[in-house]
Every structure is written in C-alpha cells, then in structure tokens.
N, C-alpha and C. Protein backbone atom coordinates (compact mmCIF):
# COMPACT_ATOMS: atom_id res chain seq x y z
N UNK A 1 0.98 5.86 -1.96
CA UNK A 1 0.10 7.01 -2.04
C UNK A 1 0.74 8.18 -1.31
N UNK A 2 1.22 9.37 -2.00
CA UNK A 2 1.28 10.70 -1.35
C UNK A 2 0.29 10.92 -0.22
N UNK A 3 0.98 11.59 1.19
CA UNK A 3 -0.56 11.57 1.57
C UNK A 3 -0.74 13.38 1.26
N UNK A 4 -1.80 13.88 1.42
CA UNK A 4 -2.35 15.07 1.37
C UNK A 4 -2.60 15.82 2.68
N UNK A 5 -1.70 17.36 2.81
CA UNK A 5 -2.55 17.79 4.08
C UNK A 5 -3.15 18.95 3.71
N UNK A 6 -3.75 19.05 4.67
CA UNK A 6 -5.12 20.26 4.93
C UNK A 6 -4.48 21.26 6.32
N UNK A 7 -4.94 22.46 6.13
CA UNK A 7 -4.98 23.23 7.10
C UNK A 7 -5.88 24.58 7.36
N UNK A 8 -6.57 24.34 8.34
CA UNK A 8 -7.53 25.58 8.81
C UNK A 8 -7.22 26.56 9.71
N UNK A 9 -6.94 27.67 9.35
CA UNK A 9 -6.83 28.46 10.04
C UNK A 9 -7.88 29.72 10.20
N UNK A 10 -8.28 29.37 11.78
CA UNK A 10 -9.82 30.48 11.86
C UNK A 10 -9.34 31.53 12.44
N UNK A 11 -7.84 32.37 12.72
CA UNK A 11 -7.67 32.90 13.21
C UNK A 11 -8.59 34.45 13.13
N UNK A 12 -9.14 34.60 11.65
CA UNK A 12 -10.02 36.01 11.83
C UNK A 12 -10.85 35.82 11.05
N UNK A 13 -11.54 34.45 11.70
CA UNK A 13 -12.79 34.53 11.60
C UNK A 13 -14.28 35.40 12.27
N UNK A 14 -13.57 35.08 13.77
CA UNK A 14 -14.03 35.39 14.71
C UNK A 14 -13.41 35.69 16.07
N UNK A 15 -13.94 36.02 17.42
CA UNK A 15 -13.46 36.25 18.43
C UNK A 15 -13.51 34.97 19.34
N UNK A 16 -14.02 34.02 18.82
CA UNK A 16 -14.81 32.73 19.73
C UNK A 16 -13.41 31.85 19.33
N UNK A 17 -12.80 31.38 20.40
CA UNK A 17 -11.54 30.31 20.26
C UNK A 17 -12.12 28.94 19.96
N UNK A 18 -11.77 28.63 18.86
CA UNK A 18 -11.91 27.35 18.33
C UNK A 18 -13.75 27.09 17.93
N UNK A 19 -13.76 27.78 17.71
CA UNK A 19 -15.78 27.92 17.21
C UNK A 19 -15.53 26.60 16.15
N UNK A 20 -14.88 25.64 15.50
CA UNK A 20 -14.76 25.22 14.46
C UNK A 20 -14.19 23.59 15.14
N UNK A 21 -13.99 23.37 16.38
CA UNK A 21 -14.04 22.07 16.46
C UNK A 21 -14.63 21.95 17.47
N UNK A 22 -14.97 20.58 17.53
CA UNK A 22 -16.38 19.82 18.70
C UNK A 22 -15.23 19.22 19.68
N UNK A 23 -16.19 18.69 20.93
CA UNK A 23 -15.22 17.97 21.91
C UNK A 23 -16.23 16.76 21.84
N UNK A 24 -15.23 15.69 22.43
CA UNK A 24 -14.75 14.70 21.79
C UNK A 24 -14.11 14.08 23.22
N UNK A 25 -14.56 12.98 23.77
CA UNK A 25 -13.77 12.08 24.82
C UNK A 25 -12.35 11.11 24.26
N UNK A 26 -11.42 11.25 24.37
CA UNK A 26 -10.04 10.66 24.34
C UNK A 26 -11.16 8.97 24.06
N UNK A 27 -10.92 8.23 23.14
CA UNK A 27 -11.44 7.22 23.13
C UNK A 27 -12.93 7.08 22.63
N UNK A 28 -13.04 7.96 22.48
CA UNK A 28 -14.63 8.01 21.64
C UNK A 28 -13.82 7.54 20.11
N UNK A 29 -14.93 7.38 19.46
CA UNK A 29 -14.55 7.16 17.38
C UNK A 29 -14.60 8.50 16.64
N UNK A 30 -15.93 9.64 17.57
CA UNK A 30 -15.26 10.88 17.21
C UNK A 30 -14.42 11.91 17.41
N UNK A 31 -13.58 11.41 18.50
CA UNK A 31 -12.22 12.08 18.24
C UNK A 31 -11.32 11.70 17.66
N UNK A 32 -10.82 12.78 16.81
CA UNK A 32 -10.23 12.87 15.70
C UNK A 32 -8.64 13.66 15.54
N UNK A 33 -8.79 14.12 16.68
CA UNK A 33 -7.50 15.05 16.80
C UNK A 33 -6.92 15.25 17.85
N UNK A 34 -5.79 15.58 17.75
CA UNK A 34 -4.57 16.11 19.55
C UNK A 34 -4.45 17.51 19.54
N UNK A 35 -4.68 17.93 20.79
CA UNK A 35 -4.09 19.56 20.86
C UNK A 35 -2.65 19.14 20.83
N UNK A 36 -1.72 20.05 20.49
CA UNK A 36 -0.27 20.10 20.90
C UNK A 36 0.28 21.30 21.45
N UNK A 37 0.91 21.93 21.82
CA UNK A 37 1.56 23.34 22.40
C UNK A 37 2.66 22.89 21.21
N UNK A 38 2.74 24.16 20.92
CA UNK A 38 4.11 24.67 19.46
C UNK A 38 4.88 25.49 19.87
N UNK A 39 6.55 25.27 20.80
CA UNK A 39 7.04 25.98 21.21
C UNK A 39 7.86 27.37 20.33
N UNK A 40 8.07 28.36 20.85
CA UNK A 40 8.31 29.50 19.70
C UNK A 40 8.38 30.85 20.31
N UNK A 41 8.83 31.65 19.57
CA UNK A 41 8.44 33.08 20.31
C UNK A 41 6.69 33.16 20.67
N UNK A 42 6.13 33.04 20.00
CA UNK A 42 4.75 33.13 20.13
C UNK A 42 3.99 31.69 20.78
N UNK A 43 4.17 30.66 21.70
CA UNK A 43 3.61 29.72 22.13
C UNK A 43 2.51 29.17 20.65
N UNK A 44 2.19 28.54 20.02
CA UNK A 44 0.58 28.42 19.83
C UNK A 44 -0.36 27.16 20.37
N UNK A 45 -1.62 26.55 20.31
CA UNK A 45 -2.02 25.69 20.45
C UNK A 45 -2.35 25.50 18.77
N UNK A 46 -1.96 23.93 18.61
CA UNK A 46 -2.32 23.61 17.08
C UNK A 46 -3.10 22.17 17.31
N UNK A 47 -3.82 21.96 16.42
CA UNK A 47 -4.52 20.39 16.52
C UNK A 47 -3.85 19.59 15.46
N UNK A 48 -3.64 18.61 15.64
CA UNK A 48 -3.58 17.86 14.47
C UNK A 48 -4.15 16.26 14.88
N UNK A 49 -4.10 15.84 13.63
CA UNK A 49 -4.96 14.77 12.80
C UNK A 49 -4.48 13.28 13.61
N UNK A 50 -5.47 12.65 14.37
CA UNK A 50 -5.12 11.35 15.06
C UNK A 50 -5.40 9.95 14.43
N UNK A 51 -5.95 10.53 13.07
CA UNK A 51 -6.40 9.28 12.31
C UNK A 51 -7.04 10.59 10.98
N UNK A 52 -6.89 9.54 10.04
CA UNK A 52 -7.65 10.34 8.72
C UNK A 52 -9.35 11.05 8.95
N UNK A 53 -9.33 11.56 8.83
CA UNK A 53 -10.35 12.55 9.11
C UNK A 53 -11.18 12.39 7.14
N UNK A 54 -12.65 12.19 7.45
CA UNK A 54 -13.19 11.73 5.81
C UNK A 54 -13.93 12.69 5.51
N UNK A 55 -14.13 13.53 4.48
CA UNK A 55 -14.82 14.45 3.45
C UNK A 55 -16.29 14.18 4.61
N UNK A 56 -16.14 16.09 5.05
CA UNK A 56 -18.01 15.96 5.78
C UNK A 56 -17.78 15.51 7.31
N UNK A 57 -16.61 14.84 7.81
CA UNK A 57 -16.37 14.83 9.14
C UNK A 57 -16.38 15.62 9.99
N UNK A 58 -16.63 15.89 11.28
CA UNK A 58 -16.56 17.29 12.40
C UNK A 58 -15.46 17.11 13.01
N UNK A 59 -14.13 17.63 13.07
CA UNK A 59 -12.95 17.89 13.84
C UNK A 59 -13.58 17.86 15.40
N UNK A 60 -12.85 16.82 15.96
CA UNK A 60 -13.20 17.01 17.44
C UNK A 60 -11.67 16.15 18.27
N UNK A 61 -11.75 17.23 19.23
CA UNK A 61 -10.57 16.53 20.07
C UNK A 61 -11.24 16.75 21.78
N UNK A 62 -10.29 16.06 23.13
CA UNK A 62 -10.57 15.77 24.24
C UNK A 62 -10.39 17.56 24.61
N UNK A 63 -11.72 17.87 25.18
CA UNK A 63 -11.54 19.34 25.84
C UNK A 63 -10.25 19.60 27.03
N UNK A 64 -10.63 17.76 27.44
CA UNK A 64 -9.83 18.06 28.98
C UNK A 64 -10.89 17.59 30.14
N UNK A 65 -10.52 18.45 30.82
CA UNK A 65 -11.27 18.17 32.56
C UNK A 65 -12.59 18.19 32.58
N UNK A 66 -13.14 16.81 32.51
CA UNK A 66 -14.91 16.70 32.17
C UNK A 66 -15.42 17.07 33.69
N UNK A 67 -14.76 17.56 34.93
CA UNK A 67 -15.70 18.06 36.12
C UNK A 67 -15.88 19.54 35.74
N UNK A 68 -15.34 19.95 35.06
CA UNK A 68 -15.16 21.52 34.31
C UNK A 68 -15.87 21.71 32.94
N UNK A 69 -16.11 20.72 32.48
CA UNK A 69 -16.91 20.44 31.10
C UNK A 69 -18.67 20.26 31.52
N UNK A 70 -19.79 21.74 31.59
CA UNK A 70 -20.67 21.70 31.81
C UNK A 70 -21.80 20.63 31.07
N UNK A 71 -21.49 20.44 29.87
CA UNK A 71 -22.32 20.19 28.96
C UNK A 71 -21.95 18.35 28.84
N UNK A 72 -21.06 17.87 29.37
CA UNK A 72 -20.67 16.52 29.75
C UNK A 72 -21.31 16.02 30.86
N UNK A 73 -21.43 16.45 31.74
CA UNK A 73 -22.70 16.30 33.16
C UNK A 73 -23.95 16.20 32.46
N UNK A 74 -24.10 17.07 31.96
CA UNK A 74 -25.70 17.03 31.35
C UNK A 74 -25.83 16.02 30.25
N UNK A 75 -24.77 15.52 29.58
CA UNK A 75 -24.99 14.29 28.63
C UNK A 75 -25.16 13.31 29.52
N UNK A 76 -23.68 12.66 30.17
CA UNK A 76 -24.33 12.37 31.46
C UNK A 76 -25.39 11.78 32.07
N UNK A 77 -25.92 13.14 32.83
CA UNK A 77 -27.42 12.67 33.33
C UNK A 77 -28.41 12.37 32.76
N UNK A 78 -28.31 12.43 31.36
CA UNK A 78 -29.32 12.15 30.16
C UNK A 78 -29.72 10.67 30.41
N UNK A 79 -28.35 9.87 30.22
CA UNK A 79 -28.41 8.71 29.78
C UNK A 79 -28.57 7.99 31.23
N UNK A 80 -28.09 8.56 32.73
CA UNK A 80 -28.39 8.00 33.28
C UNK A 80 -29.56 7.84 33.72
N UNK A 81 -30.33 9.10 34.06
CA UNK A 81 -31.76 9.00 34.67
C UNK A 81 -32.68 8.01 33.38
C-alpha cells in the first residue's frame, strides 16, 4: 500500500499558535503526534504523525511541562477530589 500524506498549514488562519491541535500526555492513546524543530534559515516547529491518525480524529501532541500546563492541574484535581 502507498502510504498517503496530509498537510495543514494554519499559518493565516489566525493569530492564535496552533489553535488546531489539542494536548495530549506523551503516552495517552490520544496523542498522536511529535513536535520537531526544522533546522533552516527560518527555524520552524512542525508536528508530525506518531501513528496513523483516522478520518474525524483531533491532532494532539505532549504540550510539555504539565507544572506550567494550567488546565492539567485542574483535570487533575477533578479526578482526584
């Protein structure tokens, strides 16, 4: 099977960086993707695909530093209290 790729680029969509993917814990089932740094005259950050991603899926990769990740505390304390 050929495989098929896809590519999104939201660059002017909007002013909001990355409005178009969710976060996602390294080891969750919904993360789906790696940031990478793309070395170059212009640096970029690009995501790509850590497993096949299926028709209707939400792109999500690891934000990073969950003591810096507000909205991870508050999931969090959801489940603990």
């Amino acid at each position: 099977m050929i495989p098929i790729y896809y590519s999104i680029d939201a660059r002017y969509t909007t002013d909001r960086i990355c409005q178009l993917v969710n976060d996602a814990r390294e080891g969750d089932v919904a993360c789906n993707a790696r940031m990478k740094l793309l070395p170059g005259d212009k640096p970029r950050l690009c995501l790509f695909a850590s497993r096949e991603i299926e028709k209707g899926e939400e792109i999500a990769y690891d934000y990073g530093d969950s003591k810096n990740l507000w909205w991870r505390t508050m999931v969090s304390n959801l489940f603990i209290n």
